[in-house]
PDB file of N, CA and C in Angstrom:
ATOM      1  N   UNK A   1      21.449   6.873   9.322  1.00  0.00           N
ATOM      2  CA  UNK A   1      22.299   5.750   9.014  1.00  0.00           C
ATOM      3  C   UNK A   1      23.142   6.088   7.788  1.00  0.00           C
ATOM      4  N   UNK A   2      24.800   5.665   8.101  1.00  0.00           N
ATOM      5  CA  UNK A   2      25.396   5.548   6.682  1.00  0.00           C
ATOM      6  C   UNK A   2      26.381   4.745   5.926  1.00  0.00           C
ATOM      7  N   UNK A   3      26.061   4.426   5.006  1.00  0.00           N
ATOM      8  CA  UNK A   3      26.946   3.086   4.362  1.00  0.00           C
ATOM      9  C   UNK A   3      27.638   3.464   3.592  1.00  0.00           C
ATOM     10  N   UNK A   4      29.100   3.082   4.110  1.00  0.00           N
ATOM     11  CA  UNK A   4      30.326   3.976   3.320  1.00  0.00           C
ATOM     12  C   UNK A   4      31.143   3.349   2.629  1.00  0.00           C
ATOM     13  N   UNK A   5      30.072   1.817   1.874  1.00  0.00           N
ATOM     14  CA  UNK A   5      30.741   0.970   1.021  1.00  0.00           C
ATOM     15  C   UNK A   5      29.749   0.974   0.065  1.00  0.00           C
ATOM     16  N   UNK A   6      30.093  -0.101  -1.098  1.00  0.00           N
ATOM     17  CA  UNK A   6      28.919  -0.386  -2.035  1.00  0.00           C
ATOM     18  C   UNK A   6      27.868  -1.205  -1.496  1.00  0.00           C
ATOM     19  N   UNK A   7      27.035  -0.770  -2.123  1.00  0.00           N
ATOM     20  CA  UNK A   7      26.111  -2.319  -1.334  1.00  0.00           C
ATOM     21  C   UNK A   7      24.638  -2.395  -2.290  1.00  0.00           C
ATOM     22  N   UNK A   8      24.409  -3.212  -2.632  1.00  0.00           N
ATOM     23  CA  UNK A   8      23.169  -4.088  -3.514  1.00  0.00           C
ATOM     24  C   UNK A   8      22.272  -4.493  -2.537  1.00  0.00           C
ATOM     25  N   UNK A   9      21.280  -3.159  -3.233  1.00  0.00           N
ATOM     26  CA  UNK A   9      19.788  -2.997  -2.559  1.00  0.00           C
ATOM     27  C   UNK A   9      18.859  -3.191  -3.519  1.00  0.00           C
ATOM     28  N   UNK A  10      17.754  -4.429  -3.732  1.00  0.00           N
ATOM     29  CA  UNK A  10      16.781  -4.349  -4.021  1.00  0.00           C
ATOM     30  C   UNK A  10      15.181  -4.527  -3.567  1.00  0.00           C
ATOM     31  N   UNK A  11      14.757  -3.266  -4.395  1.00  0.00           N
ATOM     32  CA  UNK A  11      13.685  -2.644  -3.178  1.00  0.00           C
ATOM     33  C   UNK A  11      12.371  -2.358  -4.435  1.00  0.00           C
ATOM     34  N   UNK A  12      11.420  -2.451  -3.881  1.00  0.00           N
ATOM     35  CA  UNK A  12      10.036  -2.088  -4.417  1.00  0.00           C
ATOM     36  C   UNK A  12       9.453  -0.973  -3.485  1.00  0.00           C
ATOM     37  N   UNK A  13       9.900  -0.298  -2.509  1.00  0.00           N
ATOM     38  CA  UNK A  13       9.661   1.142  -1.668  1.00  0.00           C
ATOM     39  C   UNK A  13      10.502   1.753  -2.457  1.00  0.00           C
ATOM     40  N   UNK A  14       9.429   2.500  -3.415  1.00  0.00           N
ATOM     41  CA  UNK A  14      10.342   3.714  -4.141  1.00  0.00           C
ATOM     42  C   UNK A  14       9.676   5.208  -3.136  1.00  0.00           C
ATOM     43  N   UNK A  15       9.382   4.843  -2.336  1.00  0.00           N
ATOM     44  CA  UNK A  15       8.663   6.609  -1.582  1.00  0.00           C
ATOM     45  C   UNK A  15       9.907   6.901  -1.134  1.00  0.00           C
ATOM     46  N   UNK A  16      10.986   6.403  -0.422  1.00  0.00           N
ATOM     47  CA  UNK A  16      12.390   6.902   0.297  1.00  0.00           C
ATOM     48  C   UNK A  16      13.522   6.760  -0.678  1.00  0.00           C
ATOM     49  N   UNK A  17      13.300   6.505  -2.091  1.00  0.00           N
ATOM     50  CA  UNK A  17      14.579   6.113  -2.734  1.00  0.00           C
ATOM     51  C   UNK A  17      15.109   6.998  -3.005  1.00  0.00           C
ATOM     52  N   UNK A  18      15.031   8.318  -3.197  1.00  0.00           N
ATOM     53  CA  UNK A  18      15.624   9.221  -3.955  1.00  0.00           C
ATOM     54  C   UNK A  18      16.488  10.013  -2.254  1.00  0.00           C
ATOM     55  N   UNK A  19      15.960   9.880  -1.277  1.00  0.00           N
ATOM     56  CA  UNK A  19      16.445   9.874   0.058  1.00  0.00           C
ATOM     57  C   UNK A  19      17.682   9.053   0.821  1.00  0.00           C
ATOM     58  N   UNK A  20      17.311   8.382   0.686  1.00  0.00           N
ATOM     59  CA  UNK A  20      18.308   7.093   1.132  1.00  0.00           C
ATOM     60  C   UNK A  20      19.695   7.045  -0.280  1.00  0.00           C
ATOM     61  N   UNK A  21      19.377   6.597  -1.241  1.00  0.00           N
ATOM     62  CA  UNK A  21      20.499   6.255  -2.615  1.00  0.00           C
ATOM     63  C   UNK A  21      21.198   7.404  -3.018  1.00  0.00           C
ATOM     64  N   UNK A  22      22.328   7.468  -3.867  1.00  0.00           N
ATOM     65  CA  UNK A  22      22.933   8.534  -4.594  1.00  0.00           C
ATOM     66  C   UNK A  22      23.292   8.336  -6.212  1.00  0.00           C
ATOM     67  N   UNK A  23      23.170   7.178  -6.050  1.00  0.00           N
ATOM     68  CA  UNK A  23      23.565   6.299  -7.385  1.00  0.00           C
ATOM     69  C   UNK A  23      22.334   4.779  -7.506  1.00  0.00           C
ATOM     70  N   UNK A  24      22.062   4.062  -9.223  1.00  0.00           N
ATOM     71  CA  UNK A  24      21.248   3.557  -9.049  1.00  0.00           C
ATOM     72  C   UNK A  24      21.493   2.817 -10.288  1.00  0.00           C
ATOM     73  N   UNK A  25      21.277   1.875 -10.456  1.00  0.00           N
ATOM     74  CA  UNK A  25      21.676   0.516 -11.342  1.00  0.00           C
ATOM     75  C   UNK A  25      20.525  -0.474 -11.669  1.00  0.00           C
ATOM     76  N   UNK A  26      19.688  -0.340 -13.089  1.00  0.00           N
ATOM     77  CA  UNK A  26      19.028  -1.088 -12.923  1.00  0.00           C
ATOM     78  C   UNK A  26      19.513  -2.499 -13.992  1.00  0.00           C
ATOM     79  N   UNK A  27      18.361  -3.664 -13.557  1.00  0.00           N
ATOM     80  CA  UNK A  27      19.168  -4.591 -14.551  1.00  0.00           C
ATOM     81  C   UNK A  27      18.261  -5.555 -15.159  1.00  0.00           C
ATOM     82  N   UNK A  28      18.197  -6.119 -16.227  1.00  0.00           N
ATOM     83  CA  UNK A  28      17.379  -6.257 -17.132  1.00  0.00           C
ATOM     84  C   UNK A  28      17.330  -7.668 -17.510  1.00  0.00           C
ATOM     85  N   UNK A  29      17.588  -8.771 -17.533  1.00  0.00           N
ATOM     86  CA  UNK A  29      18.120 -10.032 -18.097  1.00  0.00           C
ATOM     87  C   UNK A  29      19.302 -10.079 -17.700  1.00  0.00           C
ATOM     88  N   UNK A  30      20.104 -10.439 -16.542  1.00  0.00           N
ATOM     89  CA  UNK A  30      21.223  -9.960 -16.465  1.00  0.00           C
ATOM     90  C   UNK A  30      22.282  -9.079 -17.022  1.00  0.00           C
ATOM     91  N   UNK A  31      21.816  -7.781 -17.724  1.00  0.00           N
ATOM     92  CA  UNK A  31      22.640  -6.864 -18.368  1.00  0.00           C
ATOM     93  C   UNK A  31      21.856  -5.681 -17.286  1.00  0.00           C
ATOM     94  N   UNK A  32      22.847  -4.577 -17.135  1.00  0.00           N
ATOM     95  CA  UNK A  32      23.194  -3.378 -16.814  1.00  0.00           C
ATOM     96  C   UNK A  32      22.787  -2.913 -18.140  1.00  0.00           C
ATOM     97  N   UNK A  33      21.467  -2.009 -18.205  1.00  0.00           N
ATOM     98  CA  UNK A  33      20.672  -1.265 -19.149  1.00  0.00           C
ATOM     99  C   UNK A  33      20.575  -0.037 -18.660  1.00  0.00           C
ATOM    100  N   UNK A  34      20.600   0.055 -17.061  1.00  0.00           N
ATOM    101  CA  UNK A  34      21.006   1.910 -16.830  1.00  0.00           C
ATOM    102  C   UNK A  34      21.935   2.393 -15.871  1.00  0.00           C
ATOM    103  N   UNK A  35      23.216   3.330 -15.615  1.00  0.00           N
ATOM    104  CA  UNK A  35      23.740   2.877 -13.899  1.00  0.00           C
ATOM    105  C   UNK A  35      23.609   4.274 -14.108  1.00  0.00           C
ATOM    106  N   UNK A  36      23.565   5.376 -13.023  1.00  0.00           N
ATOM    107  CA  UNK A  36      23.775   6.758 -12.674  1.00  0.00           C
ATOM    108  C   UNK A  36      23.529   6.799 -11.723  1.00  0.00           C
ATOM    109  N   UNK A  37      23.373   8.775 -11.305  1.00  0.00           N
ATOM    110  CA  UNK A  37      22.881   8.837 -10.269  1.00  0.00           C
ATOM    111  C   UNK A  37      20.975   8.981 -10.162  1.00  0.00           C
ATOM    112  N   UNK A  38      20.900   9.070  -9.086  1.00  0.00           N
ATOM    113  CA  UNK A  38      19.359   8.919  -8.746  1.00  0.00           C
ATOM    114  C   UNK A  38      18.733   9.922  -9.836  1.00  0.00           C
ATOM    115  N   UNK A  39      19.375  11.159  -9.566  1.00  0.00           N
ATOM    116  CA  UNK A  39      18.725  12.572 -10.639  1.00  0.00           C
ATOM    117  C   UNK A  39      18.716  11.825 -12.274  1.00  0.00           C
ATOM    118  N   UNK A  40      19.525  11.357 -12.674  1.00  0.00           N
ATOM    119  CA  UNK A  40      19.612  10.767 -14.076  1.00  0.00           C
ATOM    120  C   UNK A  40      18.281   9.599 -14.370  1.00  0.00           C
ATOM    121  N   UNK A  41      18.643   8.479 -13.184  1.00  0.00           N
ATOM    122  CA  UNK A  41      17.649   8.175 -13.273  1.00  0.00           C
ATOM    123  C   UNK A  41      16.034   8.406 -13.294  1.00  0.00           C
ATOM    124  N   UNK A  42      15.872   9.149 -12.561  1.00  0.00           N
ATOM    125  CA  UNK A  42      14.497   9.712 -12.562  1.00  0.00           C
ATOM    126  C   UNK A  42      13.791  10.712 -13.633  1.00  0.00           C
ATOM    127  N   UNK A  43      15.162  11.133 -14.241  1.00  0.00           N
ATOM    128  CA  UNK A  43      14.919  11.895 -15.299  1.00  0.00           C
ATOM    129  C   UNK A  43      14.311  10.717 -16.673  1.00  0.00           C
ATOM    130  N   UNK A  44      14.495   9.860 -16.675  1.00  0.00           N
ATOM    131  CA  UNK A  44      13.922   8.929 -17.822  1.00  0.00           C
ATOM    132  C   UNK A  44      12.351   8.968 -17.482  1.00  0.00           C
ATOM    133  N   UNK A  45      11.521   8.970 -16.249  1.00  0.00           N
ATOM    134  CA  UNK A  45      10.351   8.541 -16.308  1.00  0.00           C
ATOM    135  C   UNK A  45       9.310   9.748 -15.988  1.00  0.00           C
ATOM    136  N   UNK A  46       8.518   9.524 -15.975  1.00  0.00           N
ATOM    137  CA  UNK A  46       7.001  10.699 -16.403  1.00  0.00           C
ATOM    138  C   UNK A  46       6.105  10.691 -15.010  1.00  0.00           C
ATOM    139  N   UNK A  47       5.532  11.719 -14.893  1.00  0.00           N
ATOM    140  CA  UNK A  47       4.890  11.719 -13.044  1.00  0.00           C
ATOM    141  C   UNK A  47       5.219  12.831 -12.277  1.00  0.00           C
ATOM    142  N   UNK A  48       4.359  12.747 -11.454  1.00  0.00           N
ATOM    143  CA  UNK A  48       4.947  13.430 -10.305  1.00  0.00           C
ATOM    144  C   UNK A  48       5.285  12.614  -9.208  1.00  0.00           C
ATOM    145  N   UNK A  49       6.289  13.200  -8.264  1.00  0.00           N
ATOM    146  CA  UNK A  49       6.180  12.410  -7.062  1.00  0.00           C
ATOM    147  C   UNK A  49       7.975  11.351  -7.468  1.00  0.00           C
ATOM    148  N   UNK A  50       8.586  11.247  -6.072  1.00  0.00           N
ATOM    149  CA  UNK A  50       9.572   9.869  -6.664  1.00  0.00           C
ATOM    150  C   UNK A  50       8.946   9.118  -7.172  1.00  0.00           C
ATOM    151  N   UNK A  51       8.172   8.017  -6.407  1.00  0.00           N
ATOM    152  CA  UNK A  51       8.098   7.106  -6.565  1.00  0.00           C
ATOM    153  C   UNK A  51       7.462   7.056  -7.780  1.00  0.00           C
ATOM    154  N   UNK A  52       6.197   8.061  -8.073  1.00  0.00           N
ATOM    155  CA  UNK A  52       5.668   7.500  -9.759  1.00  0.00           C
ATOM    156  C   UNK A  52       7.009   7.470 -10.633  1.00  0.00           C
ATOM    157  N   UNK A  53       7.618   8.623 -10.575  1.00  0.00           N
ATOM    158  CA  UNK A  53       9.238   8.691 -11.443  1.00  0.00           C
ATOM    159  C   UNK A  53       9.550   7.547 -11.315  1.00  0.00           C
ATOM    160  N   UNK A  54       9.964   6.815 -10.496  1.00  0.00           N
ATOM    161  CA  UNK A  54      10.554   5.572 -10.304  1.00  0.00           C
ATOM    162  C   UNK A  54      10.503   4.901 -11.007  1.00  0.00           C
ATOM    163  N   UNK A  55       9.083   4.211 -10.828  1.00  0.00           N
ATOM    164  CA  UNK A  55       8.179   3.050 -11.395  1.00  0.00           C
ATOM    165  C   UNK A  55       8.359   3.312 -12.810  1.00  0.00           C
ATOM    166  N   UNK A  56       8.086   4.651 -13.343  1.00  0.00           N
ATOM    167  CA  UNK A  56       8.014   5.219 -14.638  1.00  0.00           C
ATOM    168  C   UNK A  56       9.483   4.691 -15.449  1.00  0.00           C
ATOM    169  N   UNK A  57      10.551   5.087 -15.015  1.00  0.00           N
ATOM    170  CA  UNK A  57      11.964   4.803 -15.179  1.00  0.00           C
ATOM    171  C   UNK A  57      12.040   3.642 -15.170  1.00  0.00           C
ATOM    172  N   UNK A  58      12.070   2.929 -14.346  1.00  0.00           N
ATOM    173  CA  UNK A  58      12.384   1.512 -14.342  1.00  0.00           C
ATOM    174  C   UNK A  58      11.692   1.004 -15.872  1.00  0.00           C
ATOM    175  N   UNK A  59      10.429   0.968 -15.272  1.00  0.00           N
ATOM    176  CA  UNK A  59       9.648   0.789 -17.038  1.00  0.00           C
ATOM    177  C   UNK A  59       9.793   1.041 -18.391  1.00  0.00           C
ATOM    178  N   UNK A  60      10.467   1.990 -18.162  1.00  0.00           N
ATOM    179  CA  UNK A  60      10.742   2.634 -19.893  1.00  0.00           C
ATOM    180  C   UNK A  60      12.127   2.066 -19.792  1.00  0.00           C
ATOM    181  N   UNK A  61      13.136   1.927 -18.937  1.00  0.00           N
ATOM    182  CA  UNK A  61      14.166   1.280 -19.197  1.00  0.00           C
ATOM    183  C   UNK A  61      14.080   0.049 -19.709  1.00  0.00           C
ATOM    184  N   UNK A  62      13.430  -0.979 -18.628  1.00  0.00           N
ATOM    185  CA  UNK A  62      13.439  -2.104 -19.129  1.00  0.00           C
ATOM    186  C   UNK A  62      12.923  -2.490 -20.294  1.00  0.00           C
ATOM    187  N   UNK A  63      11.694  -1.753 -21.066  1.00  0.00           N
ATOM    188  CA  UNK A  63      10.884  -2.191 -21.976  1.00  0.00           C
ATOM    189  C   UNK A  63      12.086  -1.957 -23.554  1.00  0.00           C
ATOM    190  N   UNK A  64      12.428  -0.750 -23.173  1.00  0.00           N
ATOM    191  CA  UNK A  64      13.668  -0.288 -24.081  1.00  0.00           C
ATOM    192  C   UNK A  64      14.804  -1.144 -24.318  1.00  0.00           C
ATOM    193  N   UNK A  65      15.348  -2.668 -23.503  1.00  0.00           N
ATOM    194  CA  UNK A  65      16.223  -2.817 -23.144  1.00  0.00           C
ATOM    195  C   UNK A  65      15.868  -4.414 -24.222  1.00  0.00           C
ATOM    196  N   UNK A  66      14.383  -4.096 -24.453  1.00  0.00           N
ATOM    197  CA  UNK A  66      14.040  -5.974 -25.287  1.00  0.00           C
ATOM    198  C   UNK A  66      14.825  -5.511 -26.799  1.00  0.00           C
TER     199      UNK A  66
END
């Protein structure tokens, strides 16, 4: 499958995210605290595996973001 517009996906299946996405936006209190691509993102969090990265990222973003 491919989507050749923007489109606002929110998802708690981080096992296919780094598969499916190219770019990734997370958001915090209504503020934009990280946008890149998937590689950037994942680079913030600790683990192996996407999905621990994921979870990891998201977390240290948001906590960073109070």
């Amino acid at each position: 499958m491919s989507i050749n517009h923007p489109t606002v996906v929110s998802t708690h299946q981080l096992d296919d995210v780094y598969d499916v996405y190219d770019a990734v936006a997370v958001l915090d209190r209504c503020r934009i605290v990280f946008a890149g691509t998937m590689d950037e993102f994942l680079s913030n969090g600790h683990g192996t595996g996407v999905a621990q990265l994921a979870e990891s990222a998201f977390g240290i973003l948001t906590e960073s973001a109070q």
